[in-house]
N, C-alpha and C. Protein backbone atom coordinates (compact mmCIF):
# COMPACT_ATOMS: atom_id res chain seq x y z
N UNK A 1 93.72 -128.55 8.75
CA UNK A 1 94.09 -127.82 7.57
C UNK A 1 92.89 -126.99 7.12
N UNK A 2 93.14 -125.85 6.64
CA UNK A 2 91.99 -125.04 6.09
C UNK A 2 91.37 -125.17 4.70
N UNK A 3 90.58 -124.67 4.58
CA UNK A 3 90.24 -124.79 2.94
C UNK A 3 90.78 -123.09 2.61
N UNK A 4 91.39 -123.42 1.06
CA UNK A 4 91.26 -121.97 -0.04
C UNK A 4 89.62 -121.42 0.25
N UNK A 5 89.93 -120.26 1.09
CA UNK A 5 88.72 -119.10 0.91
C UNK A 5 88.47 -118.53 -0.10
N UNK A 6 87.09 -118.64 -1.01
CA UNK A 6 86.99 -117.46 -1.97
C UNK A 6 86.20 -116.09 -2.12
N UNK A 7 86.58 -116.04 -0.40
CA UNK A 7 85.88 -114.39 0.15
C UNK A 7 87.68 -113.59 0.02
N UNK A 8 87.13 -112.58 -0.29
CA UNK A 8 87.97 -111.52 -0.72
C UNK A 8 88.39 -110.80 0.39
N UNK A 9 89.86 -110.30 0.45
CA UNK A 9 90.23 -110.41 2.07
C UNK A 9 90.05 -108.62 2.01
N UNK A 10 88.70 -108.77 3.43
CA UNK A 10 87.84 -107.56 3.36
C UNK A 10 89.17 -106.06 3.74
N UNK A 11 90.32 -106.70 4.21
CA UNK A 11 91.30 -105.63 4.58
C UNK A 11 92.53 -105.50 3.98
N UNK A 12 92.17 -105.76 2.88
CA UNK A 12 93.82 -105.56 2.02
C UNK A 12 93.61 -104.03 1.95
N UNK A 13 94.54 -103.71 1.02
CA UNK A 13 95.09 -101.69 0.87
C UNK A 13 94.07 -101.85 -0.30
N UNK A 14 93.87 -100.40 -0.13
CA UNK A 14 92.64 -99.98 -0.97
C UNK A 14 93.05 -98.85 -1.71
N UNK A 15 92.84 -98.40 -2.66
CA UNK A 15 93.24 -97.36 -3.62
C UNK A 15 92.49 -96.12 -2.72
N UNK A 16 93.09 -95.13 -2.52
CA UNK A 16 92.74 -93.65 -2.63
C UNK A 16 91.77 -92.94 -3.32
N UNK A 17 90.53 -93.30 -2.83
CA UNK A 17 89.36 -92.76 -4.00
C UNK A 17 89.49 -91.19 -4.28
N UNK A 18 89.86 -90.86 -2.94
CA UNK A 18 89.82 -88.98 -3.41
C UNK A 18 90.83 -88.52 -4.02
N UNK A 19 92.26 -89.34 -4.56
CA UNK A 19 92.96 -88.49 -4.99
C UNK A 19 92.81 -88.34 -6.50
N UNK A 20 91.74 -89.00 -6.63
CA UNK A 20 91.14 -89.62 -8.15
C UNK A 20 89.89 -87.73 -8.34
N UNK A 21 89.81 -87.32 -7.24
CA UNK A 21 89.32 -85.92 -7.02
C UNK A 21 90.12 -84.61 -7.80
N UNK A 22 89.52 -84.00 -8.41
CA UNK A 22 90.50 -83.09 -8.57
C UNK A 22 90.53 -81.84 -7.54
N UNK A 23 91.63 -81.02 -7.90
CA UNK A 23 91.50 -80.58 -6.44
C UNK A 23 90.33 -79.12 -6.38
N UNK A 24 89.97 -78.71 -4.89
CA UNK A 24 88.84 -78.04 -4.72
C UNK A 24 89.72 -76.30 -4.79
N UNK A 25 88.65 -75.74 -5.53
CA UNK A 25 89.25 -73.80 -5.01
C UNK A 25 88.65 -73.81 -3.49
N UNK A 26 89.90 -73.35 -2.74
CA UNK A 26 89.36 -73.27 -1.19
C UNK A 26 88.40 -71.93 -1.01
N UNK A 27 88.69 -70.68 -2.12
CA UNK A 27 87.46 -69.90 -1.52
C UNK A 27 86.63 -69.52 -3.06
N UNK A 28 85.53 -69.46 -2.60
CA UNK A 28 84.52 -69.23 -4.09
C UNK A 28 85.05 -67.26 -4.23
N UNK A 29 84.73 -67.40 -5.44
CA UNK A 29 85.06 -65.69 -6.30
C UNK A 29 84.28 -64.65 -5.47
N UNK A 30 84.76 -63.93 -5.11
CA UNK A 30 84.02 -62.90 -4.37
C UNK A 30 83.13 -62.23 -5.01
N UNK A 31 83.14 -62.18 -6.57
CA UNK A 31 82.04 -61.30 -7.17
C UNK A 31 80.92 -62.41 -7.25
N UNK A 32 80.98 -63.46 -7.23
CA UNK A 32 79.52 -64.16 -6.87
C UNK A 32 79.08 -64.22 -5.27
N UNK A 33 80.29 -63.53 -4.16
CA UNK A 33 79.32 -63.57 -2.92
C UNK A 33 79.14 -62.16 -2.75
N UNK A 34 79.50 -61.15 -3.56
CA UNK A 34 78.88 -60.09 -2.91
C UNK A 34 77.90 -59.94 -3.93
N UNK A 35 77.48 -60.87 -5.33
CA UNK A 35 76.23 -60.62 -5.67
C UNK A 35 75.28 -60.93 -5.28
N UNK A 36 75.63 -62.02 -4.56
CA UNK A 36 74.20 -63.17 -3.87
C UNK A 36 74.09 -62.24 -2.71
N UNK A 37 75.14 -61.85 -1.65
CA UNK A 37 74.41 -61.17 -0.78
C UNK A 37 73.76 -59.46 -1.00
N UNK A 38 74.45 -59.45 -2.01
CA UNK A 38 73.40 -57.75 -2.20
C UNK A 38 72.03 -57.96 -3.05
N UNK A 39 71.44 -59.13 -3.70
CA UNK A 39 69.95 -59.96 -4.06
C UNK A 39 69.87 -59.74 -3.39
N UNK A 40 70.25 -60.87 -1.81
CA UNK A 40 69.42 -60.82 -0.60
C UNK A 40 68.90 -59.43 0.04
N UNK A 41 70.26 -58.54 0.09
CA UNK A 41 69.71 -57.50 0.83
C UNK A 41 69.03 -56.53 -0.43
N UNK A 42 68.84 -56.73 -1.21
CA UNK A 42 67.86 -55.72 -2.31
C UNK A 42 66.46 -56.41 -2.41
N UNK A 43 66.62 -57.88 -1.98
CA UNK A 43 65.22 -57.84 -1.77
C UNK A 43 64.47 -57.68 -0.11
N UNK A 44 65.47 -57.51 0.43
CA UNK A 44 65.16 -57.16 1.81
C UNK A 44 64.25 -55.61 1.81
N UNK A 45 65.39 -54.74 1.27
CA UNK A 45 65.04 -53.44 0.75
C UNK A 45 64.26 -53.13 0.21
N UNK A 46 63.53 -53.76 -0.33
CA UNK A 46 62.37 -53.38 -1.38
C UNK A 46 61.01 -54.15 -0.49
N UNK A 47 60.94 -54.70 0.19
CA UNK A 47 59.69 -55.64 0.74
C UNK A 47 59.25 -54.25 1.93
N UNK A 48 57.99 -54.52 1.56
CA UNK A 48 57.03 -53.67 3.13
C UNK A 48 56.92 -54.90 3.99
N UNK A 49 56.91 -56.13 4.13
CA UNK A 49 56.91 -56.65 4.63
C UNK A 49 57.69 -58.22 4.86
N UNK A 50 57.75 -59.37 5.14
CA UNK A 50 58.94 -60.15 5.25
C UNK A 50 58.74 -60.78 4.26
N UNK A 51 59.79 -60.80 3.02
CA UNK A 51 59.40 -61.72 1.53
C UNK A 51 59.57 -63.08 1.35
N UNK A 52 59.81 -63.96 2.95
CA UNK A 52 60.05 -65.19 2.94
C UNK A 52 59.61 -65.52 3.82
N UNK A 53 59.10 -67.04 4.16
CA UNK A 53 58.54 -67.41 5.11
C UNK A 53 58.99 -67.72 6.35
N UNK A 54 58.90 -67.95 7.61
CA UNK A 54 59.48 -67.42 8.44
C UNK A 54 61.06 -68.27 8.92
N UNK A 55 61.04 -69.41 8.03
CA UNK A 55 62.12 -70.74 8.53
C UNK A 55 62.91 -69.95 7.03
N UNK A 56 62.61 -70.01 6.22
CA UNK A 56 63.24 -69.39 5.48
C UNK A 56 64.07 -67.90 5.19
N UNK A 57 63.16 -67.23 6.29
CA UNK A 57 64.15 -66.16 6.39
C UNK A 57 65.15 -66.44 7.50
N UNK A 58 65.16 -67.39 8.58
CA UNK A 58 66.05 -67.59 8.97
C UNK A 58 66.78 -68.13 8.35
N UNK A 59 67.22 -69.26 7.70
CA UNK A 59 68.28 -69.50 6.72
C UNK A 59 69.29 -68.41 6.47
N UNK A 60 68.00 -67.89 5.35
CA UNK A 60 68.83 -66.22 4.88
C UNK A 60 69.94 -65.64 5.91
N UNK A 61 69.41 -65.12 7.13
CA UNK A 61 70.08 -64.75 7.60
C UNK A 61 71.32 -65.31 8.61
N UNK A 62 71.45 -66.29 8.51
CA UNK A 62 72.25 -67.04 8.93
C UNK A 62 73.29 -67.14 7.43
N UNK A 63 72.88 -67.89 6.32
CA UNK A 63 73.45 -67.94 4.86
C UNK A 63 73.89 -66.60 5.06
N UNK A 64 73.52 -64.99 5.29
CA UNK A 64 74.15 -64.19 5.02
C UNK A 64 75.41 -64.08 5.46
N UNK A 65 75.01 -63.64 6.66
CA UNK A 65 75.85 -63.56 8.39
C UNK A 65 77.16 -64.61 7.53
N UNK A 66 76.90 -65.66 7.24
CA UNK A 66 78.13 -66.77 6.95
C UNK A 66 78.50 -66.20 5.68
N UNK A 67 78.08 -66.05 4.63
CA UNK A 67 79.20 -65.89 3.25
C UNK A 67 79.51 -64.90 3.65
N UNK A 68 79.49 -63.39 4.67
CA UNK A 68 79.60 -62.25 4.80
C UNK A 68 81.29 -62.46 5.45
N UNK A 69 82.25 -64.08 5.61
CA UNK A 69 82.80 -63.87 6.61
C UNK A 69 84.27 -63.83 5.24
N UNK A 70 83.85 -64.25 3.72
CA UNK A 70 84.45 -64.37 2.68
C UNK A 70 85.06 -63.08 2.70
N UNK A 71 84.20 -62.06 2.53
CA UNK A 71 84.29 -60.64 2.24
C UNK A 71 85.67 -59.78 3.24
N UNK A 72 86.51 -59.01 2.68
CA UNK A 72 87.65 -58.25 3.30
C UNK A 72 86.16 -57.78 4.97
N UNK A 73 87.21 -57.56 6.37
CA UNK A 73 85.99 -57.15 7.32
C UNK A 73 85.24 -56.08 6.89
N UNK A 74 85.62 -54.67 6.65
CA UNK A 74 84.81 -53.63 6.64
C UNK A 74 83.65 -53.96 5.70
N UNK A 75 84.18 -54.74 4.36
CA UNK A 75 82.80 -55.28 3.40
C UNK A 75 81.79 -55.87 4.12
N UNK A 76 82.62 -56.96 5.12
CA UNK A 76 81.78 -57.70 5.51
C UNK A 76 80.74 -57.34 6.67
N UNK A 77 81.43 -56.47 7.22
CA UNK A 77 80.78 -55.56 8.69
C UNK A 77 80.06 -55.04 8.35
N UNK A 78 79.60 -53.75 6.90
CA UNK A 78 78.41 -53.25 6.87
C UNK A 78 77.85 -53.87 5.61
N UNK A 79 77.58 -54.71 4.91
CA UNK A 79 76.85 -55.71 4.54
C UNK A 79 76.11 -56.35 5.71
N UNK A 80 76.43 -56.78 6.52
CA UNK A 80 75.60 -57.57 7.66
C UNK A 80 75.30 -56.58 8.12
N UNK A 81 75.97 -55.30 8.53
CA UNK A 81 75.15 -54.27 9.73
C UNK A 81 73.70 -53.60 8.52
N UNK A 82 73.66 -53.39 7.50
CA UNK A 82 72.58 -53.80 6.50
C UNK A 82 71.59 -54.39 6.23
N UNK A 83 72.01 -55.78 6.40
CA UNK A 83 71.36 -56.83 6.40
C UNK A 83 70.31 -56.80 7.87
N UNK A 84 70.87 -56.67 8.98
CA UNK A 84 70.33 -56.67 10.13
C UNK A 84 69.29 -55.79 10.33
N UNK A 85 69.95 -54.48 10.09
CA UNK A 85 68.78 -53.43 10.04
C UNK A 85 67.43 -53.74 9.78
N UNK A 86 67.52 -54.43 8.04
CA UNK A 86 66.60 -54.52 7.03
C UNK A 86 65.65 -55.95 7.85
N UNK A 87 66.28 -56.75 8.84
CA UNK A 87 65.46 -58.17 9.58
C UNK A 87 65.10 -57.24 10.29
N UNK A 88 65.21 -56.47 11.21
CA UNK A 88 64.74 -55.64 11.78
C UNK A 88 63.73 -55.08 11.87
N UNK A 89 63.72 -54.59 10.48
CA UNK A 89 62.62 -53.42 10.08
C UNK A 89 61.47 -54.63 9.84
N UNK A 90 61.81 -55.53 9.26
CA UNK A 90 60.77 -56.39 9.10
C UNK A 90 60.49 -57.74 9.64
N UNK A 91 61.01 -57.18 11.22
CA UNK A 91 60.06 -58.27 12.35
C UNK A 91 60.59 -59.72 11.97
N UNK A 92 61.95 -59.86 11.51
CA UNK A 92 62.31 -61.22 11.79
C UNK A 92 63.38 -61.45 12.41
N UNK A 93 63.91 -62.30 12.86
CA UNK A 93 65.17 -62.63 13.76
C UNK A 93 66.39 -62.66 12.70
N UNK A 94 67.12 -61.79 13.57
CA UNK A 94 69.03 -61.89 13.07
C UNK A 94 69.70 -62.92 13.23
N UNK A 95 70.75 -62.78 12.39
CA UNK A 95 71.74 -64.15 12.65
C UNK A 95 72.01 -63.95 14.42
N UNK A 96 72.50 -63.02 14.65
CA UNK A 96 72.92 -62.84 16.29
C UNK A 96 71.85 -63.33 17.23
N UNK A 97 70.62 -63.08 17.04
CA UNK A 97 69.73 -63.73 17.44
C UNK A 97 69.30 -65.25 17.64
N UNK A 98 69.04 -65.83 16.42
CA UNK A 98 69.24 -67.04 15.96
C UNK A 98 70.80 -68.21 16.93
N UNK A 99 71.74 -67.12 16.60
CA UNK A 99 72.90 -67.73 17.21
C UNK A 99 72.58 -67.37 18.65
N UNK A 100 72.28 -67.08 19.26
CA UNK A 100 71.96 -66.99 20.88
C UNK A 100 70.73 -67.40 21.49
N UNK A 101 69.96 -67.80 20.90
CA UNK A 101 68.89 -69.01 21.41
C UNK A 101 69.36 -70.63 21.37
């Protein structure tokens, strides 16, 4: 015969923690990603030389390259063809770059 266990039976049904979530907006407002990415590229624009350090401007341009994919294409196509130029001009690696190493 067994004894009454007073361990708690580790696999009973468990409540649904996420529906206790409210629910998520699937895409953020576009006027906060085309402000963040035109900062980026206005401070791209304005630097004689690279205004972040070198792990950090990769980010950037990767962070760009990606919120750029929110944007209708043509927004998004010359925003990045922009953006690229401006890594360009100042001797750091592109998202395309980055993505192919």
């Amino acid at each position: 015969m067994t004894q009454p266990s007073s361990q708690r039976d580790l696999f009973a049904a468990q409540p649904d923690l996420l529906e206790a979530l409210p629910p998520r907006d699937p895409a953020p407002p576009l006027d906060a990603i085309r402000a963040r990415l035109n900062a980026l590229l206005a401070v791209a624009r304005a630097a004689e030389r690279l205004p972040w350090e070198p792990q950090r401007a990769r980010v950037n341009a990767l962070l760009f390259h990606n919120m750029a994919n929110w944007l209708p294409p043509d927004e998004r196509d010359d925003l990045r063809a922009a953006f690229t130029q401006q890594l360009k001009r100042l001797g750091a690696q592109t998202a395309e770059e980055l993505r192919s190493s």
